[in-house]
Every structure is written in structure tokens, then in C-alpha cells.
Protein backbone atom coordinates (compact mmCIF):
# COMPACT_ATOMS: atom_id res chain seq x y z
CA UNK A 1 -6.83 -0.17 28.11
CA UNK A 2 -6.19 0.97 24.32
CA UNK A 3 -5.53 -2.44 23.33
CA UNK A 4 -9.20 -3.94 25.12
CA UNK A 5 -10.79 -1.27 23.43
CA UNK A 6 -9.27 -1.87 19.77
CA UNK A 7 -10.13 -5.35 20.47
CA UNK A 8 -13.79 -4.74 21.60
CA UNK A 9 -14.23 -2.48 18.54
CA UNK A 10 -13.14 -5.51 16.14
CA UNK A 11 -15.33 -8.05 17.56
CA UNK A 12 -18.21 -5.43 16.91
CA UNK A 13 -17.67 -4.78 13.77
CA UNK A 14 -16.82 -8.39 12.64
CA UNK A 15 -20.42 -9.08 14.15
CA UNK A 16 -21.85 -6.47 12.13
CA UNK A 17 -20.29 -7.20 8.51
CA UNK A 18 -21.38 -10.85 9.52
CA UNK A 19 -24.82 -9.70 9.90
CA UNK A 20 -24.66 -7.02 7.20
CA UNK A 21 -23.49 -10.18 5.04
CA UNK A 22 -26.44 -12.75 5.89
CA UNK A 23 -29.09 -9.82 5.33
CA UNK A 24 -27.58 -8.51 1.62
CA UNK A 25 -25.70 -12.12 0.57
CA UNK A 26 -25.57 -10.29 -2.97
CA UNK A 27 -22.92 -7.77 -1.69
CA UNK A 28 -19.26 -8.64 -1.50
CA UNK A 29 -18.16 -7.05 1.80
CA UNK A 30 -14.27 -7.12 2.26
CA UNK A 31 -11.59 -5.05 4.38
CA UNK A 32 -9.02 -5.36 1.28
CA UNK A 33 -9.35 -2.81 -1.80
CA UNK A 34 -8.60 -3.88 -5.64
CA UNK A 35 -7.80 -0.37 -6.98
CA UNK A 36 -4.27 0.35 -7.52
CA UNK A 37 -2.45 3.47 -5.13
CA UNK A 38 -0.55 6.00 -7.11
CA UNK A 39 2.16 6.79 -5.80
CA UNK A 40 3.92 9.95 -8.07
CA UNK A 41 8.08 9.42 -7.00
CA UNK A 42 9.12 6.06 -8.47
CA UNK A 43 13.22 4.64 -7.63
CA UNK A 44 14.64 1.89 -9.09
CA UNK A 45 17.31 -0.60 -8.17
CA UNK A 46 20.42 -0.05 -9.81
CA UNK A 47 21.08 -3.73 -10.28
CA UNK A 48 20.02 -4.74 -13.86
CA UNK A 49 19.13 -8.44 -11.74
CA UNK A 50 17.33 -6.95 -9.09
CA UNK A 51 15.49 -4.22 -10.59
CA UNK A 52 12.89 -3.76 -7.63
CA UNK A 53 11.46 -0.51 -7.77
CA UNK A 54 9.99 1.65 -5.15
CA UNK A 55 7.20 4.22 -5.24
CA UNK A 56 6.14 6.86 -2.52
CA UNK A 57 3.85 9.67 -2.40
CA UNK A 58 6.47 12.24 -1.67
CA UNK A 59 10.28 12.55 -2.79
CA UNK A 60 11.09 11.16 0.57
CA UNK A 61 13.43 8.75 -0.31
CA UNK A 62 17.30 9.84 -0.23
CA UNK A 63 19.83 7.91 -2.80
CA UNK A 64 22.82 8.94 -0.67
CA UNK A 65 21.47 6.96 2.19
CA UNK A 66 19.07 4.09 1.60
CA UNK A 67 19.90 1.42 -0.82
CA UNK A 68 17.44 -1.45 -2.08
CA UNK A 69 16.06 -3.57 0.68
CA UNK A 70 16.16 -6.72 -1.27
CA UNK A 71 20.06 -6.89 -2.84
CA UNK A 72 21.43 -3.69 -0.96
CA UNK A 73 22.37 -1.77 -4.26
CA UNK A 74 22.46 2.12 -4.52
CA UNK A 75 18.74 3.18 -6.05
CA UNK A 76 17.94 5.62 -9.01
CA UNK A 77 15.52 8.03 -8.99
CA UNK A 78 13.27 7.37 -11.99
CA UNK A 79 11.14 9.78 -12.17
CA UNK A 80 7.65 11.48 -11.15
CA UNK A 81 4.77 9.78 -12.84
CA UNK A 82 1.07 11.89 -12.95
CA UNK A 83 -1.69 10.16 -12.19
CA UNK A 84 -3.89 8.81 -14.20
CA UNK A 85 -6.61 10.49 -15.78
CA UNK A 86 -9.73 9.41 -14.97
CA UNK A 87 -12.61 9.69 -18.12
């Protein structure tokens, strides 16, 4: 029943963007955003090749027990990075 509801509620509002879109063509209606997420804890990969890093908004990742998801090296915790100041 959930799922014929979620469904339902899609169709809807794909029907009204589409007619939000032919009344206003000068606005850019998406479902994607183009500003970057902060995210404050930053880990790298250990691996000097690899060197994927991963960010989260809490310190939720644990070195002793997940390793990078790409090469399976140990990870590093980098540091905590403040957002950025908006002017």
C-alpha cells in the first residue's frame, strides 16, 4: 500500500513540475542541487595510490574497523574542517 502511494505521489508531482515548467519556461526546475554539502570529519586512505577520502557529518567512522571501500587499506583520520564562512 506504501509503495502505490509513493508511486501515486510521484506521478503527481512530475505532472505538476511539468506544468509548473510550461507556465514559467524561464525557471530551471530540477530535483538535483549544485551547492556543495559540508561535511566537518574528513578520512583519508592510507594508500599514497588510492588516496580516496571520506567525509561525514559526525566522527562516525571507526579506523579500527572499516577500511577504504575502494582498495581495502586502513583509513586516517584527517581532520575536522569548519565550514565555510559565508559573506
Amino acid at each position: 500500500m506504501i509503495v502505490r502511494f509513493k508511486r501515486q505521489l510521484l506521478l503527481l508531482l512530475r505532472a505538476e513540475v511539468g506544468a509548473c515548467a510550461q507556465r514559467c519556461p524561464e525557471l530551471s526546475i530540477t530535483t538535483r542541487h549544485t551547492y556543495e554539502i559540508h561535511r566537518a570529519f574528513q578520512w583519508r586512505c592510507a594508500n599514497e595510490a588510492c588516496g580516496l577520502t571520506y567525509g561525514r557529518h559526525s566522527k562516525s567512522i571507526d579506523i579500527k574497523r572499516h577500511v577504504c571501500g575502494k582498495c581495502r587499506t586502513a583509513l586516517e583520520f584527517v581532520g575536522r574542517r569548519d565550514a565555510p564562512q559565508e559573506l
